[in-house]
N, C-alpha and C. Protein backbone atom coordinates (compact mmCIF):
# COMPACT_ATOMS: atom_id res chain seq x y z
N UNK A 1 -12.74 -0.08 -15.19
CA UNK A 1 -11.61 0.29 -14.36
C UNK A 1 -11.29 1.76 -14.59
N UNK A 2 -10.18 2.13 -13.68
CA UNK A 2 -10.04 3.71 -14.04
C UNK A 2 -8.91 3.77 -15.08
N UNK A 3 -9.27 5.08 -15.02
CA UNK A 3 -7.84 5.31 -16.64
C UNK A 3 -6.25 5.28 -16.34
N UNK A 4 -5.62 5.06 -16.88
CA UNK A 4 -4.18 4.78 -16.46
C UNK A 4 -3.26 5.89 -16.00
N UNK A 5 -3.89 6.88 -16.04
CA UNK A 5 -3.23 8.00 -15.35
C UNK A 5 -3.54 8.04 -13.19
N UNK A 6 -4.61 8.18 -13.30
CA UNK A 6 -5.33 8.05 -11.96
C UNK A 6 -4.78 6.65 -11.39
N UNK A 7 -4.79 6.02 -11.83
CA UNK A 7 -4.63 4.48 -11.51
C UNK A 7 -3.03 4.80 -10.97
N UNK A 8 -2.42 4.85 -12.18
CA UNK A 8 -0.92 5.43 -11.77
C UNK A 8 -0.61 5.85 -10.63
N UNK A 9 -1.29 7.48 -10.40
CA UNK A 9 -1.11 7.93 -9.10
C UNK A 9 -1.54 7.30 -7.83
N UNK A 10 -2.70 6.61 -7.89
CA UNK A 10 -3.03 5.64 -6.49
C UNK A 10 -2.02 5.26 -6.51
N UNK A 11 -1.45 4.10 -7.18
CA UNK A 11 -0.65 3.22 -6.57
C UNK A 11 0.79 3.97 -5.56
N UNK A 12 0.55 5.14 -6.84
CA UNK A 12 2.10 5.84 -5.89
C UNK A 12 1.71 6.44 -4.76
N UNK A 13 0.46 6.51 -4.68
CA UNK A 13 -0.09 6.85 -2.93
C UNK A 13 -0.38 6.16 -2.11
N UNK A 14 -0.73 4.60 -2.17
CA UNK A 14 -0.43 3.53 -1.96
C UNK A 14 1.03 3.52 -1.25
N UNK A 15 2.15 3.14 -2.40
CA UNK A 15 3.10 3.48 -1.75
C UNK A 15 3.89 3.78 -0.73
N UNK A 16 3.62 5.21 -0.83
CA UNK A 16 3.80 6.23 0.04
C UNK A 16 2.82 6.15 1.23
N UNK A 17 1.77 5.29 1.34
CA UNK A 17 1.38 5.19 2.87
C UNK A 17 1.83 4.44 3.43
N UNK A 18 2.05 3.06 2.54
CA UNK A 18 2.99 1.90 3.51
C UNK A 18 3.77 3.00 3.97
N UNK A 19 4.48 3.02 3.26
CA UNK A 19 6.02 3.75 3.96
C UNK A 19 5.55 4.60 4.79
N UNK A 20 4.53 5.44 5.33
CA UNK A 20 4.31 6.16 6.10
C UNK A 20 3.38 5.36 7.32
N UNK A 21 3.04 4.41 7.13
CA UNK A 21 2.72 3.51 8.30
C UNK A 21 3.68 3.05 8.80
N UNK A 22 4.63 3.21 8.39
CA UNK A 22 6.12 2.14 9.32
C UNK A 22 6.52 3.57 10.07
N UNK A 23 6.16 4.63 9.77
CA UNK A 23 6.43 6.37 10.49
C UNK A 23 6.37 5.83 12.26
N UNK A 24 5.39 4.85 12.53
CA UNK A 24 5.27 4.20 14.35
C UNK A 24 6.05 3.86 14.71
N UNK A 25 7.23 3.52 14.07
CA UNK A 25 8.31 2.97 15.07
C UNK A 25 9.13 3.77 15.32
N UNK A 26 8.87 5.16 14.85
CA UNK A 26 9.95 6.88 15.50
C UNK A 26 9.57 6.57 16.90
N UNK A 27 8.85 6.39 17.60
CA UNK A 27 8.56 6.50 18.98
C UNK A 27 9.63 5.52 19.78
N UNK A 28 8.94 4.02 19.16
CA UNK A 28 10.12 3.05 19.62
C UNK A 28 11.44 3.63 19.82
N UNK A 29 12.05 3.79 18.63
CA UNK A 29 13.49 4.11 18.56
C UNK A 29 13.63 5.59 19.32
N UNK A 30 13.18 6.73 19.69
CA UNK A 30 13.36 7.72 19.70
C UNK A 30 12.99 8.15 21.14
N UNK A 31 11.80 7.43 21.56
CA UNK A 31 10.94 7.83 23.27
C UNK A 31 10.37 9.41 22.72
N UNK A 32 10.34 9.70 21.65
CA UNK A 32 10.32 11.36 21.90
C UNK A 32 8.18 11.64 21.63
N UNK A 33 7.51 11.88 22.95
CA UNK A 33 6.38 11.63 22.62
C UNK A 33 5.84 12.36 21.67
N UNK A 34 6.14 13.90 21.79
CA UNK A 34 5.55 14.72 20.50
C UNK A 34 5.69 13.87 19.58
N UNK A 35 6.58 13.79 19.02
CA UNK A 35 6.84 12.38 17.59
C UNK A 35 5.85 11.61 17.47
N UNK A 36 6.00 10.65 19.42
CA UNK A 36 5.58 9.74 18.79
C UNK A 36 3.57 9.61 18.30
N UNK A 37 3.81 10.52 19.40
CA UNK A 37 1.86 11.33 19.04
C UNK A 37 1.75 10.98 17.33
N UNK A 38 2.59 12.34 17.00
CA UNK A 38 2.72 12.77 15.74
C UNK A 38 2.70 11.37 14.52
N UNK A 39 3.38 10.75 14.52
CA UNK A 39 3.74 9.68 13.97
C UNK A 39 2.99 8.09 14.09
N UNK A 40 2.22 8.22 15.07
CA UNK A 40 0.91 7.21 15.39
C UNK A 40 0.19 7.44 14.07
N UNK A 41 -0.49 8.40 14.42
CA UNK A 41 -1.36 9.27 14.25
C UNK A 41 -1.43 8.75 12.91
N UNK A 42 -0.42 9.51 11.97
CA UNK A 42 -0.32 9.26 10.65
C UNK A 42 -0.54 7.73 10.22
N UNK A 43 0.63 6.90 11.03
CA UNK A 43 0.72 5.50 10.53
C UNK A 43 -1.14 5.17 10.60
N UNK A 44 -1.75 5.49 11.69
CA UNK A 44 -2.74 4.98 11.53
C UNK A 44 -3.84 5.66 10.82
N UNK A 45 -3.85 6.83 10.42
CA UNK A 45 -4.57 7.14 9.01
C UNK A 45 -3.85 6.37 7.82
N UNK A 46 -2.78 6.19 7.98
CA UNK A 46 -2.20 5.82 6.30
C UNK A 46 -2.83 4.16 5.93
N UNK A 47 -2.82 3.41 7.66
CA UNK A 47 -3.13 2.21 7.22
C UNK A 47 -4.49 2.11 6.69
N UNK A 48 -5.44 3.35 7.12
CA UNK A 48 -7.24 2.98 6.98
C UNK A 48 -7.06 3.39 5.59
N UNK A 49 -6.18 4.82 5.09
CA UNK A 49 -6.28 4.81 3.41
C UNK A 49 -5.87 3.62 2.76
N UNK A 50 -4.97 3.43 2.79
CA UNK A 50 -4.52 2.04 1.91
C UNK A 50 -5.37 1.18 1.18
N UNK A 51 -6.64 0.41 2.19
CA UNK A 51 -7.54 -0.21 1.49
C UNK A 51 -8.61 0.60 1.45
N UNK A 52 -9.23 1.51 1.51
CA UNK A 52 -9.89 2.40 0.83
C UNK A 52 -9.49 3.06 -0.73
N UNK A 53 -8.19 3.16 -0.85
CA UNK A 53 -7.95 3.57 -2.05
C UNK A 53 -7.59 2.20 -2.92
N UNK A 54 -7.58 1.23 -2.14
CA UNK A 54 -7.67 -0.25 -3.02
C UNK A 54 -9.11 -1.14 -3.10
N UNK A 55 -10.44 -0.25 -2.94
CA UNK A 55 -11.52 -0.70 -3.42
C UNK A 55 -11.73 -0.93 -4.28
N UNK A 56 -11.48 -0.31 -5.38
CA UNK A 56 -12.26 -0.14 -7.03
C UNK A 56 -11.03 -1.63 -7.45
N UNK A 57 -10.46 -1.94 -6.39
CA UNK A 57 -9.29 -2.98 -7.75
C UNK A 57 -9.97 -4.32 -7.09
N UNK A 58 -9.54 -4.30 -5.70
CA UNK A 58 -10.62 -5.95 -4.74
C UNK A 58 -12.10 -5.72 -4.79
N UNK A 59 -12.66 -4.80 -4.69
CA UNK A 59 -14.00 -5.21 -4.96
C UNK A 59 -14.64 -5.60 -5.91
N UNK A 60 -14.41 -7.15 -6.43
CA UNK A 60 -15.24 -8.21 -7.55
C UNK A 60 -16.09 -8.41 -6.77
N UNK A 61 -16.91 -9.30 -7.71
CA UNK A 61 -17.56 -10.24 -6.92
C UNK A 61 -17.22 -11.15 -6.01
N UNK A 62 -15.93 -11.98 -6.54
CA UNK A 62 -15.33 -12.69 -5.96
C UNK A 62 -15.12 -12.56 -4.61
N UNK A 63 -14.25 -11.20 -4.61
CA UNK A 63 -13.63 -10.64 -3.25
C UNK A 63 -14.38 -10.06 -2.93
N UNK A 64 -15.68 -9.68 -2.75
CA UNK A 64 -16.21 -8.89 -1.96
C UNK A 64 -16.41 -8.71 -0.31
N UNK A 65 -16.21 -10.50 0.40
CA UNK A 65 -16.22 -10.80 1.53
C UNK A 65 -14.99 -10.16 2.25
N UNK A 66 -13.43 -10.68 1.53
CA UNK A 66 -12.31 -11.07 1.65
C UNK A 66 -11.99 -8.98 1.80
N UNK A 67 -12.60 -8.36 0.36
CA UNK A 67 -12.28 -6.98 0.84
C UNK A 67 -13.01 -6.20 1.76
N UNK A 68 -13.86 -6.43 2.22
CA UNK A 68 -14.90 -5.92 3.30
C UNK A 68 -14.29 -6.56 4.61
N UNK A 69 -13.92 -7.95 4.83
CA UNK A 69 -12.57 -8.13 5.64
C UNK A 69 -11.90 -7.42 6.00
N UNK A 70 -11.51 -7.19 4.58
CA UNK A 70 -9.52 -6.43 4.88
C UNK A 70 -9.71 -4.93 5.26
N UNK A 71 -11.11 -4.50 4.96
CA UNK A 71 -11.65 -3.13 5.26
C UNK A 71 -11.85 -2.90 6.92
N UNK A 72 -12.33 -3.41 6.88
CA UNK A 72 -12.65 -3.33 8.76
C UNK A 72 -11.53 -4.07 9.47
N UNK A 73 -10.60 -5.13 9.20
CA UNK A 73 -9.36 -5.43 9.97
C UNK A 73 -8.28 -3.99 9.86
N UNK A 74 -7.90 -3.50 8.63
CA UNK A 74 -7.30 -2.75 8.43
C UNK A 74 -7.59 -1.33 9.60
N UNK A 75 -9.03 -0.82 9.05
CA UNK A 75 -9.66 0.27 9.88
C UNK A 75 -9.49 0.40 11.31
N UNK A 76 -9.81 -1.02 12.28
CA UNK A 76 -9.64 -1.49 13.55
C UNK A 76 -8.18 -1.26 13.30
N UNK A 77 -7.10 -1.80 12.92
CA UNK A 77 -5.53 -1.44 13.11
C UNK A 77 -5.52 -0.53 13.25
N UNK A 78 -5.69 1.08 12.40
CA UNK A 78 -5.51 2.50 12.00
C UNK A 78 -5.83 2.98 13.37
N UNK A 79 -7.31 2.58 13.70
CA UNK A 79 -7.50 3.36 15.20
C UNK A 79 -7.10 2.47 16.07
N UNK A 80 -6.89 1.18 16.46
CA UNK A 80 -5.53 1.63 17.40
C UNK A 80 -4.30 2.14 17.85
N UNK A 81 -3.88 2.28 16.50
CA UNK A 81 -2.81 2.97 16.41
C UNK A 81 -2.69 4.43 16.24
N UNK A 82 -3.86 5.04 16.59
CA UNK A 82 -4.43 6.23 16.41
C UNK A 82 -4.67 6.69 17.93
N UNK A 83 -5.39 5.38 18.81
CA UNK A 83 -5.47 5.52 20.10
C UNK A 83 -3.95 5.47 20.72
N UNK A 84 -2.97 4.61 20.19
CA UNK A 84 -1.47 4.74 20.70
C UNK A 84 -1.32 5.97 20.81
N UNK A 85 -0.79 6.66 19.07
CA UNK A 85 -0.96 8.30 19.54
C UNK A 85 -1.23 9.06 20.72
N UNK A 86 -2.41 9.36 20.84
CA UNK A 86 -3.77 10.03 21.51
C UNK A 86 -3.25 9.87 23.19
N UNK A 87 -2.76 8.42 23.34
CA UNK A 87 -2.18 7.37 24.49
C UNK A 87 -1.10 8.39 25.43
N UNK A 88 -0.28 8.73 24.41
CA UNK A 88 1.18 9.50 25.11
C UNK A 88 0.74 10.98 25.45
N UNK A 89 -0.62 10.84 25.06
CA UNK A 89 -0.90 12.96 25.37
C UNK A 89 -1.12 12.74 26.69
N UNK A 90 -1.32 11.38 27.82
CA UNK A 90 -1.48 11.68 29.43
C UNK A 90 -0.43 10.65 29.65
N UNK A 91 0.45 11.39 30.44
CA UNK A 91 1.62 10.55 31.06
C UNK A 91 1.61 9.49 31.41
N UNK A 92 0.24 9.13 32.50
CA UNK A 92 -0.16 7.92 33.26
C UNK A 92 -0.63 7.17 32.32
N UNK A 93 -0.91 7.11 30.93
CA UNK A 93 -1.63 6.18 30.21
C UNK A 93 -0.65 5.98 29.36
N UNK A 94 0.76 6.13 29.23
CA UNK A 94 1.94 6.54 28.22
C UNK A 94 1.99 4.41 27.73
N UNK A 95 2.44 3.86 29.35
CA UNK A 95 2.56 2.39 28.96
C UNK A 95 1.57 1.82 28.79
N UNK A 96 0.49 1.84 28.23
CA UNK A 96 -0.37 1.08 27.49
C UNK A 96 -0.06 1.31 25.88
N UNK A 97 0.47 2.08 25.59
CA UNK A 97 0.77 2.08 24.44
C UNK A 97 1.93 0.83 23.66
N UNK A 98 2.46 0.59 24.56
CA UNK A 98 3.67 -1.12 24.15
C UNK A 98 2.35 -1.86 24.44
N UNK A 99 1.27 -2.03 25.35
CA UNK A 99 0.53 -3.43 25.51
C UNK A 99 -0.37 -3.45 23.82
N UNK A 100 -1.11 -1.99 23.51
CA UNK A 100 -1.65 -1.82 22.67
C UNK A 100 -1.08 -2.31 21.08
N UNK A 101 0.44 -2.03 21.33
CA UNK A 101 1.04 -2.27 20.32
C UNK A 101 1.13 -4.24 20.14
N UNK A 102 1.67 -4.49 21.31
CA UNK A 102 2.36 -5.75 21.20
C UNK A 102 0.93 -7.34 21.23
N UNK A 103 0.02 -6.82 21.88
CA UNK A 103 -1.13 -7.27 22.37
C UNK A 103 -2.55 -7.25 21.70
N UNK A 104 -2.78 -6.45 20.92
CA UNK A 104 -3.40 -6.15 20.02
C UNK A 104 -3.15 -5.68 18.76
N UNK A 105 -2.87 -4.78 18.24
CA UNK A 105 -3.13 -4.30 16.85
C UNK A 105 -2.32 -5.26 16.35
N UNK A 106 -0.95 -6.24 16.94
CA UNK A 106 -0.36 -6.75 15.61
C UNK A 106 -0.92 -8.25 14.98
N UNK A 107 -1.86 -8.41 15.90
CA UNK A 107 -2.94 -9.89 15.30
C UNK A 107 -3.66 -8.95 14.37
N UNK A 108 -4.29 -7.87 14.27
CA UNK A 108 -5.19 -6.90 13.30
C UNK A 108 -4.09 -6.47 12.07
N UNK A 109 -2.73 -6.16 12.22
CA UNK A 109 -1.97 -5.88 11.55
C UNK A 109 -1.72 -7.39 10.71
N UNK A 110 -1.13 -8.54 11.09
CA UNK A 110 -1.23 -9.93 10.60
C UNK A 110 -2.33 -10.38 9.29
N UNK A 111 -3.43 -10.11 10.22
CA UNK A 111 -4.85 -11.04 9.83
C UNK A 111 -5.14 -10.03 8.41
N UNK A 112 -5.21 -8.25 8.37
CA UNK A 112 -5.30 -7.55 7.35
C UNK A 112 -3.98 -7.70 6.79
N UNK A 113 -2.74 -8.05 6.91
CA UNK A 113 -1.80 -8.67 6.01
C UNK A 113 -1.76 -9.48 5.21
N UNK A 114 -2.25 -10.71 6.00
CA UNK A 114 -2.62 -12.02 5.07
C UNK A 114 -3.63 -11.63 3.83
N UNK A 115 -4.57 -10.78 4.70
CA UNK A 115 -5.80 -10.70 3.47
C UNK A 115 -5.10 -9.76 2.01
N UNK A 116 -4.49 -9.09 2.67
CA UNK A 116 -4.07 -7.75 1.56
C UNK A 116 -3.43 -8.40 0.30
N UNK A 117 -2.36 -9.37 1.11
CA UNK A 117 -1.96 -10.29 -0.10
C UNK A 117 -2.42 -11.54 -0.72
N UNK A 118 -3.55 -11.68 -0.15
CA UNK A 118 -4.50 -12.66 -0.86
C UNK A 118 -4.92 -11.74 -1.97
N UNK A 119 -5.83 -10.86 -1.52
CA UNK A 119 -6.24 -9.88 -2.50
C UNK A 119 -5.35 -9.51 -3.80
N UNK A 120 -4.13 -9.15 -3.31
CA UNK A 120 -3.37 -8.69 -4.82
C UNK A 120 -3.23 -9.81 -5.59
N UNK A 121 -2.41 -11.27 -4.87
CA UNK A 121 -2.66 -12.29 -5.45
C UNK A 121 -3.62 -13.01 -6.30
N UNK A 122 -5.25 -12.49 -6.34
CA UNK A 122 -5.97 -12.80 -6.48
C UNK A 122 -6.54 -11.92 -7.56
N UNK A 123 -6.10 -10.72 -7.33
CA UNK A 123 -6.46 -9.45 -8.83
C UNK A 123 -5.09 -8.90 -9.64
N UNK A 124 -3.95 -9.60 -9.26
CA UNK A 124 -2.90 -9.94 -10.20
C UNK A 124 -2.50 -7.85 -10.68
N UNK A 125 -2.68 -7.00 -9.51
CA UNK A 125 -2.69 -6.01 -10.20
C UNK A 125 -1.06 -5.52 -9.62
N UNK A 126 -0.50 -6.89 -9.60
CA UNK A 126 0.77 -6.14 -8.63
C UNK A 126 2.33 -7.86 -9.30
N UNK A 127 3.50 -7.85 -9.27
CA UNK A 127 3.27 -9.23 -9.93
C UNK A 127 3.25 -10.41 -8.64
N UNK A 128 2.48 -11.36 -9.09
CA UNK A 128 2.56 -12.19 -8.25
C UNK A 128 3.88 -13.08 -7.24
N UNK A 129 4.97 -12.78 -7.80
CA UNK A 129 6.35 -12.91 -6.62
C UNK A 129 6.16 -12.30 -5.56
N UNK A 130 5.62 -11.16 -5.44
CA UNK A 130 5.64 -9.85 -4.91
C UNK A 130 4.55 -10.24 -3.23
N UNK A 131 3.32 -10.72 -3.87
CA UNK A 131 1.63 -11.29 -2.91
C UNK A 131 2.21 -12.61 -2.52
N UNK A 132 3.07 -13.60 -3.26
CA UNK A 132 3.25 -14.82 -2.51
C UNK A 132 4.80 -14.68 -0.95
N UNK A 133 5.30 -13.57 -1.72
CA UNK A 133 6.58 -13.37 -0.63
C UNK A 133 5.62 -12.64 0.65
N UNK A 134 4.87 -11.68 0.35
CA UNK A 134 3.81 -11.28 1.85
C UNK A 134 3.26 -12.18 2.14
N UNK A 135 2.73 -13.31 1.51
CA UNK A 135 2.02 -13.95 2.18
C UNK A 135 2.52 -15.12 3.00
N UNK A 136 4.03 -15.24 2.28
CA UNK A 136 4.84 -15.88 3.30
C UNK A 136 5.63 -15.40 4.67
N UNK A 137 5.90 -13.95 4.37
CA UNK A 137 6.39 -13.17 5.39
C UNK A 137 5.12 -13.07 6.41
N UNK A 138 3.82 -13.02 6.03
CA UNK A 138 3.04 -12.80 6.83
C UNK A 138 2.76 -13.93 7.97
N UNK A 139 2.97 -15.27 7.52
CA UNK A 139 2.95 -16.34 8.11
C UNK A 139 4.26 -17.06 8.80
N UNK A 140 4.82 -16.11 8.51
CA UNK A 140 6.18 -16.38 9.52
C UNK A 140 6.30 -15.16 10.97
N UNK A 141 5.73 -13.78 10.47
CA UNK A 141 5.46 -12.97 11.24
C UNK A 141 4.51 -13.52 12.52
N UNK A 142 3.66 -14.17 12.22
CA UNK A 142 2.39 -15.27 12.67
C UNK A 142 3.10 -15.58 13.83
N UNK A 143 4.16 -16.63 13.24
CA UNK A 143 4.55 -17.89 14.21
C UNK A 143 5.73 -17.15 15.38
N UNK A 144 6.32 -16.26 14.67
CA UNK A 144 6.94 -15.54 15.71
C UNK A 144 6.10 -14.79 16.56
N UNK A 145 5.21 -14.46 16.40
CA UNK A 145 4.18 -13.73 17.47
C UNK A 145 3.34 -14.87 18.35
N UNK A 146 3.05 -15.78 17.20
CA UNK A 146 2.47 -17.03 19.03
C UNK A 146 3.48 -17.38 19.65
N UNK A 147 4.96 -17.94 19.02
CA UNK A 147 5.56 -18.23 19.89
C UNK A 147 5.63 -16.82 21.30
N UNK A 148 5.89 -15.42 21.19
CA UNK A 148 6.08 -15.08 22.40
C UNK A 148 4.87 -14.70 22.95
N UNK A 149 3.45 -15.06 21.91
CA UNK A 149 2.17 -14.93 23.05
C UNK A 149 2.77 -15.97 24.26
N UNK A 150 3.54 -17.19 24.19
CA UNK A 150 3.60 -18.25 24.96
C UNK A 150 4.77 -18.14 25.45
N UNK A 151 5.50 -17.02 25.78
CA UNK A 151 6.81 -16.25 26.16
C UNK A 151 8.17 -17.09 25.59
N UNK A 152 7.88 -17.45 25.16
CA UNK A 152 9.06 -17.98 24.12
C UNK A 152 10.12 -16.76 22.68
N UNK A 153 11.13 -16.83 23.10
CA UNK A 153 11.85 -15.44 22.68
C UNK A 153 12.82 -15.65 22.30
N UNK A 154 13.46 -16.62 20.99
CA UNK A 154 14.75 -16.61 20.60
C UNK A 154 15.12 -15.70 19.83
N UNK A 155 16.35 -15.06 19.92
CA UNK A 155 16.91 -14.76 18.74
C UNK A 155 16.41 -14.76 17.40
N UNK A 156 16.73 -16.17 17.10
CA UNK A 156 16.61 -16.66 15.48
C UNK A 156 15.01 -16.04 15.26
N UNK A 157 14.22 -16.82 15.76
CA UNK A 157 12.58 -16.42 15.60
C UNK A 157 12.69 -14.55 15.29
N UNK A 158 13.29 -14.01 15.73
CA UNK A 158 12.91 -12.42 15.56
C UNK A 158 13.10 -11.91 14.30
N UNK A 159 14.29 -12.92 13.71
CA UNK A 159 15.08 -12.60 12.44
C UNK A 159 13.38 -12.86 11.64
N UNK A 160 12.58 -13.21 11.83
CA UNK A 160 11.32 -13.97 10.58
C UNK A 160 10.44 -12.92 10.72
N UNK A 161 10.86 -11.76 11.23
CA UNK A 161 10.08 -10.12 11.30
C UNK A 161 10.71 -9.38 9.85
N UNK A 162 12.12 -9.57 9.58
CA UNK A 162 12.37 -9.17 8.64
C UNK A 162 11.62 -9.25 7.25
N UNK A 163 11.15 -10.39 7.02
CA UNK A 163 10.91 -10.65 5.95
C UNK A 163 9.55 -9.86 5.29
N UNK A 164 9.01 -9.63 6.11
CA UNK A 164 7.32 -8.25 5.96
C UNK A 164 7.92 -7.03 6.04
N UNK A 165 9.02 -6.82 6.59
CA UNK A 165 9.47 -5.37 6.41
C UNK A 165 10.11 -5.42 4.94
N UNK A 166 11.03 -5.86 5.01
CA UNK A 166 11.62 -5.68 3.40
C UNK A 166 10.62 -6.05 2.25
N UNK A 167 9.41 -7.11 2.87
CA UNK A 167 8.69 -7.03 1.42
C UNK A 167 7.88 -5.93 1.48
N UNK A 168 7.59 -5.28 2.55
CA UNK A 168 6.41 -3.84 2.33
C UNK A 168 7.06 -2.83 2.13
N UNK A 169 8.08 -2.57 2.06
CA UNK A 169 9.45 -1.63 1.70
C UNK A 169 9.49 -1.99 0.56
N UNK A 170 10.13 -3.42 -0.36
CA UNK A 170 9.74 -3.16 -1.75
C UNK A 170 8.82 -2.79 -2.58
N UNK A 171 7.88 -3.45 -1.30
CA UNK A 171 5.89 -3.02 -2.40
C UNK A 171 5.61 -1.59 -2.33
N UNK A 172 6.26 -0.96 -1.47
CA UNK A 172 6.14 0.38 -1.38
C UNK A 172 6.32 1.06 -2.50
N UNK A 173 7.73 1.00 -2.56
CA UNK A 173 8.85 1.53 -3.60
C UNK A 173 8.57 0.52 -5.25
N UNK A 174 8.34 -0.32 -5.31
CA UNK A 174 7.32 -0.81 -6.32
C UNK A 174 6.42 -0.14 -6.94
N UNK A 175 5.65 0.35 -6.41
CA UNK A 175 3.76 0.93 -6.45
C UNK A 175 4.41 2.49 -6.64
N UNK A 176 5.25 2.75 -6.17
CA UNK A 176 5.98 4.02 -6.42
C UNK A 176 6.39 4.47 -7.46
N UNK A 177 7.01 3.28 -8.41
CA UNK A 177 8.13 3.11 -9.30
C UNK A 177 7.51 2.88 -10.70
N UNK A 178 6.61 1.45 -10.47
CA UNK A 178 5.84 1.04 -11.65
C UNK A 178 4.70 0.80 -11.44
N UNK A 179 4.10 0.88 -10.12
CA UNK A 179 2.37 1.04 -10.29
C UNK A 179 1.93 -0.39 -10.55
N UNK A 180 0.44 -0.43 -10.75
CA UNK A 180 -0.37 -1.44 -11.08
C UNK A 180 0.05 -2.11 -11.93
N UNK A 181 -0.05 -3.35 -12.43
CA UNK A 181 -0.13 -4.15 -13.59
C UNK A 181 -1.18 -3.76 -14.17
C-alpha cells in the first residue's frame, strides 16, 4: 500500500471531488450557462478522478471485476456530464441537457454508486456505517427514479434523494477530515 502521508492526501482529494461533482447543480439553480458550461465540465472530470485515484485501494483480486465496473460506469457518467457542459455552448441543443441529465447519466450515476459503496464496504478503508448508509441511500435513490421513469411523482418519494446527498456530503468532509482507515 502507499505510505500514510500520500494516502492522506488522496483521500482529501477524493473529498474535494465529490464536493466538486455536486458543482452541476449551479446550472439548475442559477440558468446561468457560462456557469453552467463551467461547472459540468468540472463535475464531470471530478467524477472520472474519483475512481481513478481509488485504484490502488479496490483493485484486489477480489474486486477486480466490481472496480473495472465502477471504472467505466463512473467514466461514462463524467462524459456525459461533460457533454451537458459542451451542450449549452449551442442554444438549440441547450434542452437536451435536462433529458441527458434526467434520462441517462443518473442510472450511470446510481449503478457507479451502488458499486462505489460496495467497494469501500468491502476494503473497509472508510468506516463501514458510512458504505452501508450509501448503499442504502443509493437504493432508495433507485426507487425514486423508476417510480418517475413510470411518471409517478410524489412529494414524499423526492424526500429519498436526500439521503445520497447528505451521505456524499459527509463522505466528502470525512475523507477531508480523517482520511482512510
Amino acid at each position: 500500500m502507499m505510505n500514510s502521508i500520500i494516502t492522506r492526501h488522496r483521500a482529501s482529494i477524493i473529498g474535494v471531488l465529490i464536493l466538486a461533482a455536486y458543482s452541476m447543480l449551479t446550472y439548475s439553480i442559477t440558468k446561468n450557462i457560462t456557469l453552467g458550461i463551467v461547472t459540468d465540465i468540472i463535475s464531470g472530470l471530478a467524477v472520472i478522478g474519483i475512481p481513478l485515484l481509488l485504484l490502488p485501494f479496490f483493485k484486489t483480486e477480489k474486486n477486480k471485476k466490481l472496480t473495472s465496473l465502477y471504472l467505466v460506469c463512473r467514466t461514462i457518467e463524467g462524459l456525459l456530464m461533460i457533454l451537458g457542459g459542451v451542450i449549452l455552448i449551442i442554444p438549440s441543443l441547450q434542452g437536451y441537457r435536462d433529458i441527458i441529465y434526467r434520462d441517462v447519466q443518473i442510472y450511470f450515476f446510481i449503478f457507479g454508486a451502488l458499486l462505489f459503496y460496495i467497494l469501500l464496504y468491502r476494503t473497509l478503508i472508510i468506516p463501514r456505517f458510512i458504505s452501508i448508509w450509501g448503499i442504502i441511500a443509493t437504493l432508495a435513490l433507485f426507487i425514486v427514479t423508476i417510480f418517475k421513469l413510470f411518471g409517478i411523482e410524489v412529494e414524499i418519494l423526492n424526500a429519498l434523494v436526500i439521503p445520497i446527498i447528505l451521505n456524499e456530503l459527509f463522505l466528502a468532509i470525512w475523507l477531508i477530515i480523517e482520511g482512510f482507515n
